[in-house]
Protein backbone atom coordinates (compact mmCIF):
# COMPACT_ATOMS: atom_id res chain seq x y z
CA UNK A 1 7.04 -6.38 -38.85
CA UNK A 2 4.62 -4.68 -36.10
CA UNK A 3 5.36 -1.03 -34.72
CA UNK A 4 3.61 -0.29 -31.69
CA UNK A 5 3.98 3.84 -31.73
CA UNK A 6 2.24 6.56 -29.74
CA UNK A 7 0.10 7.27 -32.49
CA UNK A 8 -1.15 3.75 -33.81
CA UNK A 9 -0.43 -0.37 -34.69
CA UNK A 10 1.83 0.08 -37.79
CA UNK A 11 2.27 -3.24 -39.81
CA UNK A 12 5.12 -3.06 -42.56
CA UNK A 13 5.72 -5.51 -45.29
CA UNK A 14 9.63 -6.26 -45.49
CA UNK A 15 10.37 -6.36 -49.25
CA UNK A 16 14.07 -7.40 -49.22
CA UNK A 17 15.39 -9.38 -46.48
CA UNK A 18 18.87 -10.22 -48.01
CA UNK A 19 19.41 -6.64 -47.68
CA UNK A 20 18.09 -6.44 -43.86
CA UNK A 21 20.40 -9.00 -43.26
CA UNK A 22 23.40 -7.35 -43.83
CA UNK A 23 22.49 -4.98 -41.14
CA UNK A 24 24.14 -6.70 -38.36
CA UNK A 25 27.01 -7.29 -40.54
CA UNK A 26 27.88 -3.46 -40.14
CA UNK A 27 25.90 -1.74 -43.07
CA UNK A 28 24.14 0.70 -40.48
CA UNK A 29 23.20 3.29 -43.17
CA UNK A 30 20.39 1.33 -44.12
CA UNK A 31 18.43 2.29 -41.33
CA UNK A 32 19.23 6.15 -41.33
CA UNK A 33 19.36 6.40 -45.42
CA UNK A 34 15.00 6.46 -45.63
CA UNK A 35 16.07 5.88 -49.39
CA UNK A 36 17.71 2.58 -48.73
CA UNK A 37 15.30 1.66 -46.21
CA UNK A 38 12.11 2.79 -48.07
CA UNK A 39 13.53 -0.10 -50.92
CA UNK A 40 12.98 -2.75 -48.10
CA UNK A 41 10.15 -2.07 -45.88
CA UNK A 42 6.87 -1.00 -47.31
CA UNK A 43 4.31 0.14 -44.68
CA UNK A 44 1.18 -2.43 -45.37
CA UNK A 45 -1.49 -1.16 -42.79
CA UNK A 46 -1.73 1.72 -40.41
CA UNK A 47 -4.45 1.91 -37.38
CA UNK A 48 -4.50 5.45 -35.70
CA UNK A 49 -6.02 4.86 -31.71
CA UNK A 50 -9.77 6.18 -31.46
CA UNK A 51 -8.68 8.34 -28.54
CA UNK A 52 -6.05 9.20 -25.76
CA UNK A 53 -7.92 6.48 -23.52
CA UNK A 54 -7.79 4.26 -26.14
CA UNK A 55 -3.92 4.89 -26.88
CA UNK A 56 -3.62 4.38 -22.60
CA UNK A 57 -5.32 1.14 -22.81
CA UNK A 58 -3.33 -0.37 -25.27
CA UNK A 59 -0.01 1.30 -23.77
CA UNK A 60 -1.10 -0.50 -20.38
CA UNK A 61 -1.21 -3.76 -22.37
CA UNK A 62 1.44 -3.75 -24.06
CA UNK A 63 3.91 -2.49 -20.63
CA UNK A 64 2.47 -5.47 -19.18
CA UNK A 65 2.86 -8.11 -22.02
CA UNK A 66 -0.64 -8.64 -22.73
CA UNK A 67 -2.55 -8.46 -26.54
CA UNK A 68 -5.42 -5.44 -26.55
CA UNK A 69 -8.66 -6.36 -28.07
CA UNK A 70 -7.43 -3.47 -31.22
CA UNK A 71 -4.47 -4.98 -31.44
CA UNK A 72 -5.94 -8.55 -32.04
CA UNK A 73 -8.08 -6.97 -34.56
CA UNK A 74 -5.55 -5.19 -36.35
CA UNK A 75 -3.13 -8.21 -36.77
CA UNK A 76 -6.01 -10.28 -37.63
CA UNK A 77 -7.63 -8.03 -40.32
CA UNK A 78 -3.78 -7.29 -42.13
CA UNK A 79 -1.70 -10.37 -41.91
CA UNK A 80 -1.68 -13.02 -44.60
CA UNK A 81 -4.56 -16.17 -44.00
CA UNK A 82 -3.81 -19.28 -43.92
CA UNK A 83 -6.03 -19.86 -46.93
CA UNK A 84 -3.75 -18.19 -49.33
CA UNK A 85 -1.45 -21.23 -50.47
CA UNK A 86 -0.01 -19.00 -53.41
CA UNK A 87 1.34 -16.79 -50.29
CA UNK A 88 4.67 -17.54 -48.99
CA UNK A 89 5.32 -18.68 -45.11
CA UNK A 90 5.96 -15.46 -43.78
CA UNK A 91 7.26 -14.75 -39.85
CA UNK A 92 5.92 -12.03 -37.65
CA UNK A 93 8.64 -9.78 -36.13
CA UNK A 94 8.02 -8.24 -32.82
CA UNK A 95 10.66 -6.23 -30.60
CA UNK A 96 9.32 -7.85 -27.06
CA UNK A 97 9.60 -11.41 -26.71
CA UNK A 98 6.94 -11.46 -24.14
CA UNK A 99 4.56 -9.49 -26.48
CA UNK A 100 5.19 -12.05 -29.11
CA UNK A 101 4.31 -14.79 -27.09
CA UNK A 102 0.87 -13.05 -25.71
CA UNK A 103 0.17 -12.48 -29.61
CA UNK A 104 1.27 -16.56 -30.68
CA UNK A 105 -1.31 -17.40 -27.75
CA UNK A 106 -3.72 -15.07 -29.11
CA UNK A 107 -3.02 -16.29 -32.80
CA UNK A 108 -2.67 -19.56 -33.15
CA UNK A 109 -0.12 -20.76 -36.15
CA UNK A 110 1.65 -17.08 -36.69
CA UNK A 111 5.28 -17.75 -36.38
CA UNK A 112 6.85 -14.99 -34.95
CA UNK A 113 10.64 -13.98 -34.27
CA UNK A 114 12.43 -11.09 -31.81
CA UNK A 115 15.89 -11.18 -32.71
CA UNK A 116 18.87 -8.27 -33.39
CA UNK A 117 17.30 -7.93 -37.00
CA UNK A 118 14.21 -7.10 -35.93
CA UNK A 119 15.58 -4.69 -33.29
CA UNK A 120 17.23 -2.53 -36.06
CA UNK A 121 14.48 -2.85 -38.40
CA UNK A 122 12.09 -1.36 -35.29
CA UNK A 123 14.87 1.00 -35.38
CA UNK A 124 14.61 2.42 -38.62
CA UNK A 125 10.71 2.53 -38.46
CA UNK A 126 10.62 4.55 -35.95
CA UNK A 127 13.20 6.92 -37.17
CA UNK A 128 11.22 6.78 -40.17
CA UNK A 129 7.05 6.35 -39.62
CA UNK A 130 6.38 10.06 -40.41
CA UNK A 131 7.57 9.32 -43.52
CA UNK A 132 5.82 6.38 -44.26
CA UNK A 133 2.68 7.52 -42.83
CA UNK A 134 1.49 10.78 -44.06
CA UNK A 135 -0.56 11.83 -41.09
CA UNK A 136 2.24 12.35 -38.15
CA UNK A 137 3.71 15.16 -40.03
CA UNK A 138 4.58 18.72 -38.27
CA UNK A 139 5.43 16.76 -35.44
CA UNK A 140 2.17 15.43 -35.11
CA UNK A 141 3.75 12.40 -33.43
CA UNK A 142 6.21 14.35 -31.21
CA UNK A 143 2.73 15.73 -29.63
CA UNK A 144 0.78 12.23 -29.11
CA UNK A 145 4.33 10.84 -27.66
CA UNK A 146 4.22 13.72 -24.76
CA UNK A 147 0.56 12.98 -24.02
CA UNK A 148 0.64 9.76 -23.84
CA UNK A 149 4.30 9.63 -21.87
CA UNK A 150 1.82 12.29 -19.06
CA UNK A 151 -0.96 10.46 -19.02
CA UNK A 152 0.93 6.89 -18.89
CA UNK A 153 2.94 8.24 -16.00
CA UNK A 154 -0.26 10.02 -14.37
CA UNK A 155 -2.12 6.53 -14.41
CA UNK A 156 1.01 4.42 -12.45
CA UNK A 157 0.90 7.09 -10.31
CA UNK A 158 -2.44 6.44 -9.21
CA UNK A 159 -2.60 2.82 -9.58
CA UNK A 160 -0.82 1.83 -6.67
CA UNK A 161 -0.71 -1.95 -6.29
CA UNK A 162 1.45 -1.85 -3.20
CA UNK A 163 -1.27 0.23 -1.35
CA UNK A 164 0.01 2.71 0.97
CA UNK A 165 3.44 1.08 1.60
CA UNK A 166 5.38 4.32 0.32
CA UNK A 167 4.09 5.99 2.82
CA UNK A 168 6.09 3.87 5.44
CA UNK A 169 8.78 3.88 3.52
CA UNK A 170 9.23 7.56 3.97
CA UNK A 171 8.78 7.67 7.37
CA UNK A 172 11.19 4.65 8.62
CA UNK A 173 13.59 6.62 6.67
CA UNK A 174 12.72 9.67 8.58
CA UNK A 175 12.84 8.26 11.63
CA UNK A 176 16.27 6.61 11.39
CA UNK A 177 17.34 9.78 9.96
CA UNK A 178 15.95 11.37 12.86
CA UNK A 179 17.34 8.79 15.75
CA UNK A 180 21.02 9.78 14.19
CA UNK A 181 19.93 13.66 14.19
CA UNK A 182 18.63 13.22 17.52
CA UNK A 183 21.71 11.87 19.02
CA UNK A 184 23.81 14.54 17.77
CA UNK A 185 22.10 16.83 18.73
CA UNK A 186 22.24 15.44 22.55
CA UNK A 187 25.83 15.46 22.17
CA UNK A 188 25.66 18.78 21.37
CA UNK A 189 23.59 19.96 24.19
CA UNK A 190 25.18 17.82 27.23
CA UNK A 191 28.77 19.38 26.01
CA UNK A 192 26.95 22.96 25.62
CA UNK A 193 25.10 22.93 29.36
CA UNK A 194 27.80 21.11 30.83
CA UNK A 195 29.78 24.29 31.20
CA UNK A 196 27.59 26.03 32.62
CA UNK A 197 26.03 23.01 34.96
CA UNK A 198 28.00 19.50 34.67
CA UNK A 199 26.85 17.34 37.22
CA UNK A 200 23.62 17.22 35.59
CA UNK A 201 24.55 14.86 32.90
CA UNK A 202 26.52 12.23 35.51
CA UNK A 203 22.54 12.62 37.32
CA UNK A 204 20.51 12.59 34.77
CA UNK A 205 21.18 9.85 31.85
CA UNK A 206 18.65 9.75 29.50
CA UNK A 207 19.67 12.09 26.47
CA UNK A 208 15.39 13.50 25.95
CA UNK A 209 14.94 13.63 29.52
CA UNK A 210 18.46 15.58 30.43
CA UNK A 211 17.53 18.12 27.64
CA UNK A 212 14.19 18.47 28.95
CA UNK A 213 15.80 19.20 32.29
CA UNK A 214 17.98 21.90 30.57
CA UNK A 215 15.42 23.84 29.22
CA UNK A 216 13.41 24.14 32.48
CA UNK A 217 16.34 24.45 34.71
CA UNK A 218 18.10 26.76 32.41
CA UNK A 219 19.83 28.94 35.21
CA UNK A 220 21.22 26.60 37.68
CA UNK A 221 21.08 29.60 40.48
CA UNK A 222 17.40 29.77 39.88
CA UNK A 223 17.53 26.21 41.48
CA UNK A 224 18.72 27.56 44.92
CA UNK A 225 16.02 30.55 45.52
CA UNK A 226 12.98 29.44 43.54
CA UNK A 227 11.65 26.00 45.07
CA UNK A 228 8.73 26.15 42.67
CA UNK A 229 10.72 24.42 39.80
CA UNK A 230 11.05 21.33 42.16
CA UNK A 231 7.47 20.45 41.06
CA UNK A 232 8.24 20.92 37.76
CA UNK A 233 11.49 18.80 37.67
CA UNK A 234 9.50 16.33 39.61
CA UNK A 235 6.97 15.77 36.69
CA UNK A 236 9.58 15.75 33.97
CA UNK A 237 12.37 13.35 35.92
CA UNK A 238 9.23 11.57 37.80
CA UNK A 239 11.45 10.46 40.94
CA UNK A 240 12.02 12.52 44.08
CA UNK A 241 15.67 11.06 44.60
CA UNK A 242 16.99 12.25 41.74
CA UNK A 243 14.82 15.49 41.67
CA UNK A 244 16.67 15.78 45.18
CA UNK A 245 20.28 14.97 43.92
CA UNK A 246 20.14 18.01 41.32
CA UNK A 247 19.06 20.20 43.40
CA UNK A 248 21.73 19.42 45.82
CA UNK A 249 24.65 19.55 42.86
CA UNK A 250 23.10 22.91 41.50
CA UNK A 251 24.17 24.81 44.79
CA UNK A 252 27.81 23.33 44.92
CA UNK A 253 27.87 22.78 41.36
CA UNK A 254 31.62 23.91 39.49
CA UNK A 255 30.40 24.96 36.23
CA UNK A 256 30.99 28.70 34.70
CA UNK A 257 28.38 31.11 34.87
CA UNK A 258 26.67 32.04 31.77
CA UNK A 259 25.44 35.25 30.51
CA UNK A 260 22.00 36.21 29.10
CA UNK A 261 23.08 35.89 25.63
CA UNK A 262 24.31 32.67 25.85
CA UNK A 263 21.63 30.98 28.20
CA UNK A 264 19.09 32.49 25.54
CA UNK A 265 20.90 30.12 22.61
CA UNK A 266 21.66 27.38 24.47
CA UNK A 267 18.03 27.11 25.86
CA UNK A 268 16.63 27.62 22.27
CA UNK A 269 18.70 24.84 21.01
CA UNK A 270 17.73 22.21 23.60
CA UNK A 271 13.81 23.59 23.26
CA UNK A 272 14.37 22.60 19.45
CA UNK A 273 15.93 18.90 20.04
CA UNK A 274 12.98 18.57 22.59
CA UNK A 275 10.50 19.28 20.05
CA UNK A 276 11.97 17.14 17.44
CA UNK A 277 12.34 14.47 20.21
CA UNK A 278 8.37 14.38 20.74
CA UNK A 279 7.82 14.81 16.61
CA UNK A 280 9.77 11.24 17.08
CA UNK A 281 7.26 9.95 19.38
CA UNK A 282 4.36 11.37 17.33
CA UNK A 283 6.37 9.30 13.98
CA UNK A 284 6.36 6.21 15.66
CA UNK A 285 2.85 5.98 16.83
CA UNK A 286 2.14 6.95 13.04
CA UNK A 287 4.24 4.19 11.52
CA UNK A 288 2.15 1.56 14.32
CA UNK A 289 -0.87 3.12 12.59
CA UNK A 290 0.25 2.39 9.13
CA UNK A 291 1.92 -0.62 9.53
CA UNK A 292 -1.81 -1.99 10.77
CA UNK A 293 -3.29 -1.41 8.28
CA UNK A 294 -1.16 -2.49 5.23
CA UNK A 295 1.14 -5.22 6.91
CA UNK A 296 -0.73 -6.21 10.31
CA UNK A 297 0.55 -9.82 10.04
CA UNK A 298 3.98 -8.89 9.28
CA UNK A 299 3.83 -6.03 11.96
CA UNK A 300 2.60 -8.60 14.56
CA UNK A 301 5.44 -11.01 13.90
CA UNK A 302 8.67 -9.51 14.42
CA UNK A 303 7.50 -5.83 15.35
CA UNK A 304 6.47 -2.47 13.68
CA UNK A 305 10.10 -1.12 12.86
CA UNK A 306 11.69 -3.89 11.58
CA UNK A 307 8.93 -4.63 9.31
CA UNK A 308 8.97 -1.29 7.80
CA UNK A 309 12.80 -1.67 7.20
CA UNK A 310 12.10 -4.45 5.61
CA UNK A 311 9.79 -2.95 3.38
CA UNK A 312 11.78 -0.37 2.85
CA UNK A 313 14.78 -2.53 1.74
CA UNK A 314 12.47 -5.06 -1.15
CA UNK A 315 10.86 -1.20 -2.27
CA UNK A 316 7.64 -2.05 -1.98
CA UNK A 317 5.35 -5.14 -0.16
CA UNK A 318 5.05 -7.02 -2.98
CA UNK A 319 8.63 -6.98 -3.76
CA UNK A 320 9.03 -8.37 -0.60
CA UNK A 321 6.06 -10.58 -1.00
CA UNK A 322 7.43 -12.24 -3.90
CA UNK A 323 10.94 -12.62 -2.54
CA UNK A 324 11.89 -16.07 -1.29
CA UNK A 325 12.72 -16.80 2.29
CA UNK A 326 16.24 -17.13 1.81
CA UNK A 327 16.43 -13.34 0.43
CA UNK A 328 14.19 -12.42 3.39
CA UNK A 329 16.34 -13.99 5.38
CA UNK A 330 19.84 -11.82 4.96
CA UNK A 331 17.86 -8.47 3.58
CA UNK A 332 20.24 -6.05 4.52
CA UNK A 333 23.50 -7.84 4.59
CA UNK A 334 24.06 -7.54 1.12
CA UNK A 335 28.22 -6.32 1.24
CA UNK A 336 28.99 -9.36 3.93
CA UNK A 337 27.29 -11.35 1.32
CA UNK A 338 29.19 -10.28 -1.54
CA UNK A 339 32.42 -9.87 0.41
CA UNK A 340 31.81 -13.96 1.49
CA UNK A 341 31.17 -15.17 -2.03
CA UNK A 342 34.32 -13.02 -3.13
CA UNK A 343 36.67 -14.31 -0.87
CA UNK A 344 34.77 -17.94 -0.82
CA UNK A 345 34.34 -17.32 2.81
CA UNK A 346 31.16 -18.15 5.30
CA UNK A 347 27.75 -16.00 4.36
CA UNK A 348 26.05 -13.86 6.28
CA UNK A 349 22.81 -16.23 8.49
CA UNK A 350 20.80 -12.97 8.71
CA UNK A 351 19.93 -9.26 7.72
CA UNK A 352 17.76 -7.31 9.46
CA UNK A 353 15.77 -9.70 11.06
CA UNK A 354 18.64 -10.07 13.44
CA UNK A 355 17.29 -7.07 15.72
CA UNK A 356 14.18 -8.83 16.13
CA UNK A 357 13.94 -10.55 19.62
CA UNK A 358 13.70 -13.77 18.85
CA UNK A 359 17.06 -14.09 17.41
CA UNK A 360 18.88 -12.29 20.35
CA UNK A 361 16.94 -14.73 22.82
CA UNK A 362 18.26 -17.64 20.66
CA UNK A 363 22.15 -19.63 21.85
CA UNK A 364 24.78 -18.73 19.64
CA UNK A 365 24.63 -22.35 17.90
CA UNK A 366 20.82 -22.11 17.29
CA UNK A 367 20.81 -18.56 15.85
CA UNK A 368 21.21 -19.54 12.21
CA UNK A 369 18.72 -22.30 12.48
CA UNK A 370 15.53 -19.42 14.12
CA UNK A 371 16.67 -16.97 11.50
CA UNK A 372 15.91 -18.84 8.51
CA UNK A 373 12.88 -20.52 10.29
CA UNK A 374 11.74 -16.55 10.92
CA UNK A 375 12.46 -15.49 7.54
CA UNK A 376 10.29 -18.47 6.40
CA UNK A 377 7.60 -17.25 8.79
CA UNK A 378 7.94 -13.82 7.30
CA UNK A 379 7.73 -14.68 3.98
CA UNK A 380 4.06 -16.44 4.46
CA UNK A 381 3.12 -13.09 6.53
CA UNK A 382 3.95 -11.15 3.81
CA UNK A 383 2.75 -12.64 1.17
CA UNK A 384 -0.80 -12.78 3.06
CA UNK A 385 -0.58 -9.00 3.90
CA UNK A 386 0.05 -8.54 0.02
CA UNK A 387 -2.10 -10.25 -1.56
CA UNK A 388 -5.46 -10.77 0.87
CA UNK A 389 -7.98 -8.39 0.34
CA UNK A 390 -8.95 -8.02 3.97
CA UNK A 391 -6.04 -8.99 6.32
CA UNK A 392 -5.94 -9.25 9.81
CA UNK A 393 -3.47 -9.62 12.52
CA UNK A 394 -5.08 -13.21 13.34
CA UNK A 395 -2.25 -15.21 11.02
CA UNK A 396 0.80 -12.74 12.41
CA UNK A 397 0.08 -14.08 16.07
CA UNK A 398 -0.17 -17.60 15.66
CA UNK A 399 2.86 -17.62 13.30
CA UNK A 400 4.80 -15.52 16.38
CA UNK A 401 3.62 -18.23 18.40
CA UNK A 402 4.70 -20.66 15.99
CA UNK A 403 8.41 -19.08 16.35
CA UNK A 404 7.69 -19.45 20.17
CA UNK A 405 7.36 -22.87 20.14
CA UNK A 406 10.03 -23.11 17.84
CA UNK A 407 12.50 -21.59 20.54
CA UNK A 408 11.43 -24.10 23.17
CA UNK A 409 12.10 -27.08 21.18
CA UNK A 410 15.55 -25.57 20.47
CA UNK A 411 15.89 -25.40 24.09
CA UNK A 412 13.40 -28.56 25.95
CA UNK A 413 12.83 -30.28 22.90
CA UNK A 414 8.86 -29.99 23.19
CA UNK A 415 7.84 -31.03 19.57
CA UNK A 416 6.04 -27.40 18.03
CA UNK A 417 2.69 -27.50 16.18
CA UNK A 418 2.76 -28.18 12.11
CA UNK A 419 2.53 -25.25 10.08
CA UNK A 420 -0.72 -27.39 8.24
CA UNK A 421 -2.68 -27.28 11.73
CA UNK A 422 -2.14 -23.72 12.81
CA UNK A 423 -3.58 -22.02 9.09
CA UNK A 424 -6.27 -24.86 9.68
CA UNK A 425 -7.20 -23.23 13.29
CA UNK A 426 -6.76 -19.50 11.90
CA UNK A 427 -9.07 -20.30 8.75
CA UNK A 428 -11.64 -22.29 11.68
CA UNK A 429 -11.44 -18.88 13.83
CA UNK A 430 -11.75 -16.47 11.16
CA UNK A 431 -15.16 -18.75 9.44
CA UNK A 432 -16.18 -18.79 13.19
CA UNK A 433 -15.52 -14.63 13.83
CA UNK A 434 -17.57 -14.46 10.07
CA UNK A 435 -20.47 -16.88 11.10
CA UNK A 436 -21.23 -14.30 13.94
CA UNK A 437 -21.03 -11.30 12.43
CA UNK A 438 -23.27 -12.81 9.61
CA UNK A 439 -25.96 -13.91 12.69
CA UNK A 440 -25.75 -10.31 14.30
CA UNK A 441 -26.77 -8.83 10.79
CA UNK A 442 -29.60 -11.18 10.36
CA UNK A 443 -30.85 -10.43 14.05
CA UNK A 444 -30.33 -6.42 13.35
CA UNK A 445 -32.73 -6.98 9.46
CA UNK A 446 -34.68 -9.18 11.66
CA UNK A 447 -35.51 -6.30 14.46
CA UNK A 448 -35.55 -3.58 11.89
CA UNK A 449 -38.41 -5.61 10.24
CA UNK A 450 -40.41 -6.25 13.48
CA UNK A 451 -39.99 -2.56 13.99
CA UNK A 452 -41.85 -1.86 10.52
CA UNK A 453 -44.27 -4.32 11.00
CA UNK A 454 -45.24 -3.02 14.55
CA UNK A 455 -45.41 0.84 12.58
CA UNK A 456 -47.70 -0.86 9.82
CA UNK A 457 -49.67 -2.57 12.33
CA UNK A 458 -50.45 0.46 14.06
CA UNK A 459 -50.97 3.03 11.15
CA UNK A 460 -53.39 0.35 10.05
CA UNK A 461 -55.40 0.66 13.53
CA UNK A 462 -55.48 4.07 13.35
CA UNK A 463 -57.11 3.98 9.90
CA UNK A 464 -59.65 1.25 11.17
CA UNK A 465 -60.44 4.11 13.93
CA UNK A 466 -61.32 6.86 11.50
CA UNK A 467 -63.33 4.76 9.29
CA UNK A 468 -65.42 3.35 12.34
CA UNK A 469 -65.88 6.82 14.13
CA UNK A 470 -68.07 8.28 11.08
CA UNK A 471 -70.03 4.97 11.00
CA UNK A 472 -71.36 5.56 14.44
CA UNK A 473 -72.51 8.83 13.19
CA UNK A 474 -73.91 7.68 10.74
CA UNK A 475 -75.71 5.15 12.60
CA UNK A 476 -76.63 7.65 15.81
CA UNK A 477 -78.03 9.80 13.20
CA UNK A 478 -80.33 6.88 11.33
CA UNK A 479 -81.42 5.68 14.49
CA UNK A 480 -82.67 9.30 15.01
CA UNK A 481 -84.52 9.01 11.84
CA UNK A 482 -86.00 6.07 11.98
CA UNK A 483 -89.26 7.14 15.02
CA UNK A 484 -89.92 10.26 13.01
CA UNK A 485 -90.52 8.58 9.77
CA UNK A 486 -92.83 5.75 11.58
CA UNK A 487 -95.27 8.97 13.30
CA UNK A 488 -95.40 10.31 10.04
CA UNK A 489 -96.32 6.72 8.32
CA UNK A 490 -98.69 6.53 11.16
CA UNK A 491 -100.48 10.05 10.02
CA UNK A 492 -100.77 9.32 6.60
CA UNK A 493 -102.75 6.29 7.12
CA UNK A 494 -104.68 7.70 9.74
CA UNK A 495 -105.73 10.39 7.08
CA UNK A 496 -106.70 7.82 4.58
CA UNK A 497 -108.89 5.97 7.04
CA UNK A 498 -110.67 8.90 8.02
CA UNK A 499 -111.40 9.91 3.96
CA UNK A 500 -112.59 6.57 3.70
């Protein structure tokens, strides 16, 4: 039996299986009684972990169904060989029946079981290893469970395989939060101002744009003596008509006149909604951002927000990634879909992806058939975003396309490209788009190098220059020399002549 523990590998010999057996068979105090339970398991072999890295490791492993190097080891060093004949045939029991078959891979001819027995012998080892191993006493093992539980739960944190998708999560959820919040709040300001001024909401439609109005306006009489504020109306409304048309309606408007007091809290509250209505704006152009750079394919097929919903929905990119085409397809429609297979009615033909444009261009009979060809298209976008290591937008635009010709053989019949062709084109345009990035390298090594060469070239000229300049002096100065030592050559014989 193998215990996988905070602490160490545990191996433990079971003794009396007859008596294990009648476990499931209600006899439950075997486990708890450590007197009972010490009479059927022995504990064969314990291996402590080196170090809290070393416990990590193997904690990684086994969370993800995979033998550690320590734990191969271990089993291998403890369990019978295959050499012993006077040994019994003995089993292997493990609690995780992926485990076991990562250690049957990794040890070839162990039979191994995970079954209910097993379970409640695992049970009673762990409610009993500080009494089988001496070691984990004073709740030695209490301690190594809480740093490995932290440091397990610090590493997932920063191991993100779905990159920075969370991020997006949080803010499509924000912003639809904030759309609702938004138009609430607009509610709440066109019935607030419309006392005091209430032809301005009949002129002015646009929810941001009439609050904007309120909070420069404010006073409606301020209209009638102060023709400054037409300038500034102009820039926020942006047409003279209209900019006209209020001005007009503020000098026979009906509404109520409104004291300081209130003016004061009605403009704050339409200054706030104005502010959270450019925070919006601000959002958005963040999500674009985000949505570039982890799904730009995905992004570039059916649109920023509704690829972030999407997202959102699976819980992560890879979730979505791995999800067929047919979940893609009605993410988001999950109570029509349960409602339709409870009363054995019609299912739902699409989720989100309905507020993408393609489907609304669509006829009513043809909507079905572009939804599931979009969720297929989705599906390969995803899964390239997900699992590429550079992506690009390059595969979302020719799979829009795709959907583009799709729609006009729905409606002309004009046969659309194979899928086969169009990922042979983007993998010929992307080797191309490498090729010359890989030639304007070379060229910028090749002109660095002439550069250096040219320096060299000329350092070496300059050296040449000061070696030659003392030469000449050298020779000037022997030249010099030379007529002085001849006249005195010339004396000395003289002199020997004459003695002769």
């Amino acid at each position: 039996m193998l215990h996988e523990s905070s602490a160490g590998y545990a191996l433990f010999d079971i003794v009396q299986f007859e008596e294990i057996g009648t476990l499931l068979e209600g006899a439950k105090d075997t486990v708890t009684d450590i007197a009972r339970f010490g009479r059927a398991v022995k504990l064969k072999a314990f291996q402590p972990f080196e170090s809290a890295q070393d416990a990590l490791e193997n904690a990684n492993a086994i969370s993800e169904h995979a033998m550690h190097g320590s734990l191969h080891s271990f089993l291998e060093m403890n369990l019978p060989k295959k050499s012993d004949k006077k040994k019994k045939k003995y089993s292997l029991g493990v609690v995780d029946p992926a485990l076991a078959t990562a250690i049957s891979e990794g040890l070839k001819g162990i039979s191994l079981r995970s079954d209910d027995t097993v379970k409640e012998i695992a049970r009673g080892c762990r409610l009993h290893l500080d009494k089988f191993v001496t070691g984990l006493k004073n709740d030695s093992e209490k301690k190594a469970q809480l740093g490995l539980g932290h440091s397990y739960s610090r590493s997932k944190v920063k191991f993100n395989p779905a990159r920075a998708d969370n991020m997006i999560i949080q803010s499509i959820a924000l912003m639809d939060q904030l759309d609702k919040d938004l138009n609430t709040f607009a509610m709440r300001v066109r019935e607030w101002y419309s006392w005091h001024f209430p032809e301005l909401k009949d002129i002015v439609k646009d929810n941001y744009m009439f609050a904007r109005c309120a909070a420069y306006i404010q006073d409606k009489a301020s209209l009638a003596t102060e023709e400054e504020k037409k300038e500034g109306l102009q820039t926020i409304i942006g047409d003279e008509e209209t900019v006209t048309a209020v001005f007009n309606a503020a000098r026979t408007s009906m509404g109520v006149d409104c004291s300081a007091v209130d003016m004061l809290n009605i403009v704050n509250f339409t200054q706030r909604m104005v502010k959270l209505g450019e925070y919006r704006k601000k959002l958005a152009l963040y999500l674009t951002e985000k949505m570039s750079v982890v799904a730009p394919n995905l992004s570039a097929l059916i649109g920023d927000t509704i690829a972030a919903r999407l997202i959102s929905k699976a819980g992560s990119l890879t979730n979505l990634a791995k999800a067929p085409a047919s979940t893609v397809q009605i993410l988001g429609a999950e109570k029509a879909l349960f409602r339709a297979l409870k009363t054995k009615g019609n299912t739902p033909k699409y989720g989100l992806i309905y507020h993408s444009t393609f489907i609304g261009r669509a006829d009513s009979k043809n909507k079905g058939r572009i939804s599931r060809y979009l969720a297929n298209k989705c599906s390969i976008a995803t899964r390239i975003d997900s699992f590429s290591d550079e992506p690009c937008r390059l595969y979302g635009e020719k799979l829009r396309d795709q959907v583009e010709e799709r729609l006009k053989f729905y409606e002309t019949g004009a046969a659309p490209r194979k899928n086969l062709d169009v990922m042979a084109d983007v993998a010929r345009e992307l080797k191309a788009a490498s090729g010359e990035i890989k030639e304007e390298i070379i060229k910028k090594k090749d002109k660095k190098k002439k550069k250096k060469r040219k320096t060299e070239d000329s350092d070496d000229e300059d050296e040449v220059a000061a070696e030659e300049k003392p030469s000449k002096k050298r020779k000037t100065s022997e030249t010099e020399s030379t007529p002085v030592k001849k006249e005195k050559k010339e004396k000395k014989k003289k002199k020997k002549k004459s003695k002769d």
